[in-house]
PDB file of N, CA and C in Angstrom:
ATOM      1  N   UNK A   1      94.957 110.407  86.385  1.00  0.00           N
ATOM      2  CA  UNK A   1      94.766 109.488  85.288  1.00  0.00           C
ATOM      3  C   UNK A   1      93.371 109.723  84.719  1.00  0.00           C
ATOM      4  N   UNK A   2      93.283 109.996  83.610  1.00  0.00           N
ATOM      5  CA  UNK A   2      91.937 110.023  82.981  1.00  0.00           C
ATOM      6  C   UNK A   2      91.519 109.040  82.184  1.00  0.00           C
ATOM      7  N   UNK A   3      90.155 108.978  82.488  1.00  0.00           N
ATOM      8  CA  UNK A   3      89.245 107.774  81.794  1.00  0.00           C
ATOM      9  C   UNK A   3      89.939 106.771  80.495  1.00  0.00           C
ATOM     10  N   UNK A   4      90.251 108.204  79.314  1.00  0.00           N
ATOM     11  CA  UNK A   4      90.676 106.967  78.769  1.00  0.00           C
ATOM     12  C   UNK A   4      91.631 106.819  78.689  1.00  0.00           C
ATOM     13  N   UNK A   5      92.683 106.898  79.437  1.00  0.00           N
ATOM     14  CA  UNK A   5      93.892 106.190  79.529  1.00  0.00           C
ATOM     15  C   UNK A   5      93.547 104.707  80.529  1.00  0.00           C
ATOM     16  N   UNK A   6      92.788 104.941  81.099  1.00  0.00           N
ATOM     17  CA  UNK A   6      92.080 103.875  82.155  1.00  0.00           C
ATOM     18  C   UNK A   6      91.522 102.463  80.716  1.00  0.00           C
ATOM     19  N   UNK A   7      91.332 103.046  80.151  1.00  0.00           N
ATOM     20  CA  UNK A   7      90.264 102.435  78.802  1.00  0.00           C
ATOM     21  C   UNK A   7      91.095 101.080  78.423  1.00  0.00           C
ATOM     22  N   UNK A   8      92.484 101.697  78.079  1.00  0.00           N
ATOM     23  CA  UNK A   8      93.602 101.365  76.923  1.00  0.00           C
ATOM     24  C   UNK A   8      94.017 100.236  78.185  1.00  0.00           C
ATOM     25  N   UNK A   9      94.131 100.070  79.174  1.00  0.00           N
ATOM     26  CA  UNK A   9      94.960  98.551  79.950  1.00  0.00           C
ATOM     27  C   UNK A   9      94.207  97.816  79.552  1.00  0.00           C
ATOM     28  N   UNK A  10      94.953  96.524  79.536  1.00  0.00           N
ATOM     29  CA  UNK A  10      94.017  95.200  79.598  1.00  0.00           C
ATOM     30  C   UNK A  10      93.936  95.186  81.223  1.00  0.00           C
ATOM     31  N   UNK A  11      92.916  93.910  81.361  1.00  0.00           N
ATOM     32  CA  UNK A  11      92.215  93.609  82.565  1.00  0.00           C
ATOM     33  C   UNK A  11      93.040  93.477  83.494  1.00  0.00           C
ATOM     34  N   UNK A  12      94.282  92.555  83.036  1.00  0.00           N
ATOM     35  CA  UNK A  12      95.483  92.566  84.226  1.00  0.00           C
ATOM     36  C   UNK A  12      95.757  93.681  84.549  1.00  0.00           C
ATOM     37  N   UNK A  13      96.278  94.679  83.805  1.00  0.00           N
ATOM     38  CA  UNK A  13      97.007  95.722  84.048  1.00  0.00           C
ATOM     39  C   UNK A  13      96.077  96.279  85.339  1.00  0.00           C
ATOM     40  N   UNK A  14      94.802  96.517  84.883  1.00  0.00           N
ATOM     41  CA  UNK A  14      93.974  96.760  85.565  1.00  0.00           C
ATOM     42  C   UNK A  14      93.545  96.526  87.124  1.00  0.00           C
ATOM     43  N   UNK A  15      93.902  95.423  87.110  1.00  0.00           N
ATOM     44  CA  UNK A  15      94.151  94.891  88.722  1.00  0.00           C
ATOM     45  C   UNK A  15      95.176  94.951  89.369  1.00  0.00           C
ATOM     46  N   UNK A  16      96.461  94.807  88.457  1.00  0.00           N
ATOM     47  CA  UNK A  16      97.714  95.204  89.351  1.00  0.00           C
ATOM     48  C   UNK A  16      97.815  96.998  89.866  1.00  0.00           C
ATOM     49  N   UNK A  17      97.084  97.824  88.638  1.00  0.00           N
ATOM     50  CA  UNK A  17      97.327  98.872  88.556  1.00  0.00           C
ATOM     51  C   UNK A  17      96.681  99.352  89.935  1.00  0.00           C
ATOM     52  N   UNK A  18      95.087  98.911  90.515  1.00  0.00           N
ATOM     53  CA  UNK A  18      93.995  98.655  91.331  1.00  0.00           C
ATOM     54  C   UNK A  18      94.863  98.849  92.970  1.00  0.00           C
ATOM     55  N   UNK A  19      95.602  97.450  92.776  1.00  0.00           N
ATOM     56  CA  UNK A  19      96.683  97.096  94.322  1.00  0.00           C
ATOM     57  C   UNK A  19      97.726  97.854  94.177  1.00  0.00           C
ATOM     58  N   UNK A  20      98.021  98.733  93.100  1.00  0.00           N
ATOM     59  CA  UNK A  20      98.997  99.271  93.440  1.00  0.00           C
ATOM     60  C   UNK A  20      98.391 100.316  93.882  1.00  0.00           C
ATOM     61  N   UNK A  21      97.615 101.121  93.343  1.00  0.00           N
ATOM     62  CA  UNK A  21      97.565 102.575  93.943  1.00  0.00           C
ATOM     63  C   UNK A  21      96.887 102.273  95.405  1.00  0.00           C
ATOM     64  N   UNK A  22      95.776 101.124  95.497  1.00  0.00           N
ATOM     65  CA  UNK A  22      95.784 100.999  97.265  1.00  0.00           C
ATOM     66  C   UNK A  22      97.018 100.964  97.973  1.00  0.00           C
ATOM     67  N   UNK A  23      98.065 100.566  97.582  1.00  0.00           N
ATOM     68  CA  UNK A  23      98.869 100.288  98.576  1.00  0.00           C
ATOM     69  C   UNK A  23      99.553 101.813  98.877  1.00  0.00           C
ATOM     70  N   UNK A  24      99.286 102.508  97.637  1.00  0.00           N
ATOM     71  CA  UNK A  24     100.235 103.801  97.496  1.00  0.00           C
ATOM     72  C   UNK A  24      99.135 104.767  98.481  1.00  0.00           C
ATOM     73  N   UNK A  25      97.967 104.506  98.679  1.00  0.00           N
ATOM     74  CA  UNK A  25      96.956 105.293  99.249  1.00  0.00           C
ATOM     75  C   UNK A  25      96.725 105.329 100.640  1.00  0.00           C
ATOM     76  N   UNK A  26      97.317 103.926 101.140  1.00  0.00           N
ATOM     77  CA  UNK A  26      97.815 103.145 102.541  1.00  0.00           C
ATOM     78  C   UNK A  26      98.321 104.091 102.956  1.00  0.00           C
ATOM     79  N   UNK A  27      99.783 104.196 102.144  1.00  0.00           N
ATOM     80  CA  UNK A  27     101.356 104.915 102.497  1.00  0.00           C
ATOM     81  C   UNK A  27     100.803 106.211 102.585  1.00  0.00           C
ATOM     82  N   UNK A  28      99.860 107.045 101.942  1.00  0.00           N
ATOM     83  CA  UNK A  28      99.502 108.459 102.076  1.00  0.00           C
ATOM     84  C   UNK A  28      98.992 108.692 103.514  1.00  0.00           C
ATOM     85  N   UNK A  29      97.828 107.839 103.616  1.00  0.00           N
ATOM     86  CA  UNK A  29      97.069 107.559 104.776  1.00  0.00           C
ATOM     87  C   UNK A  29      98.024 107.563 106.038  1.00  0.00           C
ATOM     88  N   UNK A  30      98.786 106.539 106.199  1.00  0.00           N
ATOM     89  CA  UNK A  30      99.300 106.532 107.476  1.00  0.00           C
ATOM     90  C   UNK A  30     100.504 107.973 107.255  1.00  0.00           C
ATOM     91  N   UNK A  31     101.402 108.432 106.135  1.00  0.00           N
ATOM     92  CA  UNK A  31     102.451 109.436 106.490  1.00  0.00           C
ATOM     93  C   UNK A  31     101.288 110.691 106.715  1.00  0.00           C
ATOM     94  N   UNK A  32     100.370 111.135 106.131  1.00  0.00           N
ATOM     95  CA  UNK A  32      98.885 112.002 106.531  1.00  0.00           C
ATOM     96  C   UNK A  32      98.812 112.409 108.330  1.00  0.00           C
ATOM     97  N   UNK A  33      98.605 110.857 108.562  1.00  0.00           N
ATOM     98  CA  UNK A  33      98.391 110.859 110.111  1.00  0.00           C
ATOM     99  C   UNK A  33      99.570 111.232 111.215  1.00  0.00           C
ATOM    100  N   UNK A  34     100.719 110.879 110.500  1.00  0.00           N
ATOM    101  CA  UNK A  34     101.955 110.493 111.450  1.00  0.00           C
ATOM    102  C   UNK A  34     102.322 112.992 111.220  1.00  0.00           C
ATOM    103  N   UNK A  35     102.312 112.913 110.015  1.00  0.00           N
ATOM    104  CA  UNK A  35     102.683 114.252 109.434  1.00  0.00           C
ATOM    105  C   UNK A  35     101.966 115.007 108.558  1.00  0.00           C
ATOM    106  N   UNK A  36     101.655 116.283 108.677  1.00  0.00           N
ATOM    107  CA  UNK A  36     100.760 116.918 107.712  1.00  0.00           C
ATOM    108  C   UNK A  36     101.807 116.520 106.102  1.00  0.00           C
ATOM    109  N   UNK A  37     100.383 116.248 105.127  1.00  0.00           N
ATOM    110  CA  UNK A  37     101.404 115.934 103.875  1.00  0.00           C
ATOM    111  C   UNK A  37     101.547 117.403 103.147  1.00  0.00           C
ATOM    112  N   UNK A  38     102.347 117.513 102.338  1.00  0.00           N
ATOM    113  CA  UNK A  38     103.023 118.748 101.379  1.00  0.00           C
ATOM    114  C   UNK A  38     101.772 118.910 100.874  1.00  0.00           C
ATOM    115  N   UNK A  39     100.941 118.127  99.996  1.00  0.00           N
ATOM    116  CA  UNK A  39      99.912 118.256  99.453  1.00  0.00           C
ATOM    117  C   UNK A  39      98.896 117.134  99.489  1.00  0.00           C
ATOM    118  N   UNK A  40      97.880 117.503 100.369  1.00  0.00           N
ATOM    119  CA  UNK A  40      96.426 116.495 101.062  1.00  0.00           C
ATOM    120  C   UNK A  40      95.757 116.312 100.089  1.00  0.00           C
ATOM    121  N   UNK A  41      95.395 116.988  98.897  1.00  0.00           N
ATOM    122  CA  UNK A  41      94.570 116.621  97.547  1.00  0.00           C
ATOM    123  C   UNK A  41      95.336 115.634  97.383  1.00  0.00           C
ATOM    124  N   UNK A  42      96.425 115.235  97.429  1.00  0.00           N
ATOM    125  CA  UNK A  42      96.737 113.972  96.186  1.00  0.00           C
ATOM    126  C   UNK A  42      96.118 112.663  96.801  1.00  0.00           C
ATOM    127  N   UNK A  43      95.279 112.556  98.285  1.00  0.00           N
ATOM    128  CA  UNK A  43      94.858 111.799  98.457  1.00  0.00           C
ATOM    129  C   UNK A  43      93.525 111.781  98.016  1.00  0.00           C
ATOM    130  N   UNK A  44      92.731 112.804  97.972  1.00  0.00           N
ATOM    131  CA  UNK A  44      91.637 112.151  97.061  1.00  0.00           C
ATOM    132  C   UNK A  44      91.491 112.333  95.759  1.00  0.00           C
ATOM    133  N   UNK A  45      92.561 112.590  95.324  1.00  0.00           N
ATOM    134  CA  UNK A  45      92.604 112.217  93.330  1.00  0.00           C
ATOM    135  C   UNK A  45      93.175 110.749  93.582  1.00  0.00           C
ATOM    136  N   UNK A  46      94.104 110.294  94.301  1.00  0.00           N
ATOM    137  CA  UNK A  46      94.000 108.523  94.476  1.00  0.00           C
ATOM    138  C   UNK A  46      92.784 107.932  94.232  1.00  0.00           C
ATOM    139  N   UNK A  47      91.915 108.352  95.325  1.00  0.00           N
ATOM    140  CA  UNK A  47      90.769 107.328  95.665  1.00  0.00           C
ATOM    141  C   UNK A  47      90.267 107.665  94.366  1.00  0.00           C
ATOM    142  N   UNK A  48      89.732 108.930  93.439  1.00  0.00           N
ATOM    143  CA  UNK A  48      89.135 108.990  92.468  1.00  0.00           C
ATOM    144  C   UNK A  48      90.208 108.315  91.383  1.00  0.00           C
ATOM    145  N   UNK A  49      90.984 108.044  91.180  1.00  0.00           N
ATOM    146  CA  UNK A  49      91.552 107.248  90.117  1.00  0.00           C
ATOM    147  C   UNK A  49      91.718 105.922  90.810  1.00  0.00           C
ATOM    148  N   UNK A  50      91.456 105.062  91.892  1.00  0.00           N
ATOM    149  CA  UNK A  50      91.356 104.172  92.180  1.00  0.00           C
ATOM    150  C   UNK A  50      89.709 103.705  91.185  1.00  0.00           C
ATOM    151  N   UNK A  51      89.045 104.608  91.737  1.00  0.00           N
ATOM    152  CA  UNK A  51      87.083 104.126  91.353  1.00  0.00           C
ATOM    153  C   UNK A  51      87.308 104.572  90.027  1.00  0.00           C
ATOM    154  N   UNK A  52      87.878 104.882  89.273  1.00  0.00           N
ATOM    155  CA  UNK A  52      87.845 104.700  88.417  1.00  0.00           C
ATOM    156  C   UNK A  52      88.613 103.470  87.345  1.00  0.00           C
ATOM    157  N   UNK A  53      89.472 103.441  88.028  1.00  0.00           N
ATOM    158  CA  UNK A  53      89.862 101.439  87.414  1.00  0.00           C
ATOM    159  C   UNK A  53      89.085 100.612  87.882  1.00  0.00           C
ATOM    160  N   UNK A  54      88.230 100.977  89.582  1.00  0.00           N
ATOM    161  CA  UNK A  54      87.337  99.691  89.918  1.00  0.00           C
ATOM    162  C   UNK A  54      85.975  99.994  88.741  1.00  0.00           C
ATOM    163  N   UNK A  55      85.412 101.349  88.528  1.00  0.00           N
ATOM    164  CA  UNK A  55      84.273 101.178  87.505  1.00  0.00           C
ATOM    165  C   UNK A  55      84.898 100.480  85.883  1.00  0.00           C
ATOM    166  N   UNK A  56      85.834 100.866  85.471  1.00  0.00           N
ATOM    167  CA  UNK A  56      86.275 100.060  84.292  1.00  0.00           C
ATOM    168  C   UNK A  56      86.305  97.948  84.724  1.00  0.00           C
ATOM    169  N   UNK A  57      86.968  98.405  85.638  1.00  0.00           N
ATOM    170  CA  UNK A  57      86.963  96.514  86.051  1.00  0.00           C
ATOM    171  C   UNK A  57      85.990  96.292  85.793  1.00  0.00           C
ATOM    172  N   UNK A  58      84.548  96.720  86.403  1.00  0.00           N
ATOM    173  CA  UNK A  58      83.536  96.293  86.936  1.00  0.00           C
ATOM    174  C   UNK A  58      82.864  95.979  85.099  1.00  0.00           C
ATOM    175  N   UNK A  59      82.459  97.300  84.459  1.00  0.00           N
ATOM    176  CA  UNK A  59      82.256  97.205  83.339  1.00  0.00           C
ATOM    177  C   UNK A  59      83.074  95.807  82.440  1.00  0.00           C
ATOM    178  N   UNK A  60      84.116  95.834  82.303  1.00  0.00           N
ATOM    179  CA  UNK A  60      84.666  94.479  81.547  1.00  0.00           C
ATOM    180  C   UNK A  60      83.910  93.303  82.188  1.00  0.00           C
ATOM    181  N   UNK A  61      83.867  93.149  83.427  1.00  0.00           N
ATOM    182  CA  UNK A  61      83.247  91.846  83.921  1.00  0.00           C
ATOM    183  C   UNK A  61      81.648  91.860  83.631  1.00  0.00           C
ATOM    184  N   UNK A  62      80.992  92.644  83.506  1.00  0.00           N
ATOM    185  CA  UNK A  62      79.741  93.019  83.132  1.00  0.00           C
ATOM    186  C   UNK A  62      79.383  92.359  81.672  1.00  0.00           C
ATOM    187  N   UNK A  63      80.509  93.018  80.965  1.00  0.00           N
ATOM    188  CA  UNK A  63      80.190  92.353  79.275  1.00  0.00           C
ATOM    189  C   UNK A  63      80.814  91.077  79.130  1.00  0.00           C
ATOM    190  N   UNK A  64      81.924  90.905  80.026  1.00  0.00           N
ATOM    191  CA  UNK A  64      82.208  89.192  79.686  1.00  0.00           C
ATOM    192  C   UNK A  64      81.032  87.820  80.337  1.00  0.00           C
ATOM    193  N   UNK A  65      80.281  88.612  81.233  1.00  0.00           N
ATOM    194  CA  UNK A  65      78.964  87.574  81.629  1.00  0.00           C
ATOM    195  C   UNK A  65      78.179  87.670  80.727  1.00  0.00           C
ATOM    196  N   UNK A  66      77.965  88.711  79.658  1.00  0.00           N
ATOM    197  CA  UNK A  66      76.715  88.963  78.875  1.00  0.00           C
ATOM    198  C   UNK A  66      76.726  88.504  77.634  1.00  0.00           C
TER     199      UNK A  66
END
C-alpha cells in the first residue's frame, strides 16, 4: 500500500484498516513459526504498511489538536 492511497481513507477507515492488518500480521507470525512461509517478505511489508497508517493516524490527530 502506498502513502497515498493511505492519504485518501478517512480516519475510521484508518483504524479499522490498522486492526486489521495486525490481526493479519498475528496470523503470519504464528503460521511463520508453526511453518516456513512461501514468502517471509510479506511480513515485513505488513509491519511497513501497518506504520504507515499508524504515521497518517498520528498526523490527523496532530492537526485536529492544533
Amino acid at each position: 500500500m502506498k502513502y497515498e492511497e493511505v492519504k485518501e481513507l478517512t480516519t475510521q477507515e484508518l483504524t479499522d484498516r490498522i486492526a486489521e492488518e495486525e490481526s493479519n500480521l498475528t496470523r503470519l507470525k504464528f503460521s511463520h513459526a508453526v511453518s516456513a512461509l512461501e514468502n517471509p517478505l510479506r511480513i515485513r511489508l505488513l509491519k511497513r504498511d501497518i506504520a504507515r497508517l499508524n504515521t497518517e493516524l498520528t498526523r490527523r490527530r496532530k492537526e485536529a489538536t492544533n
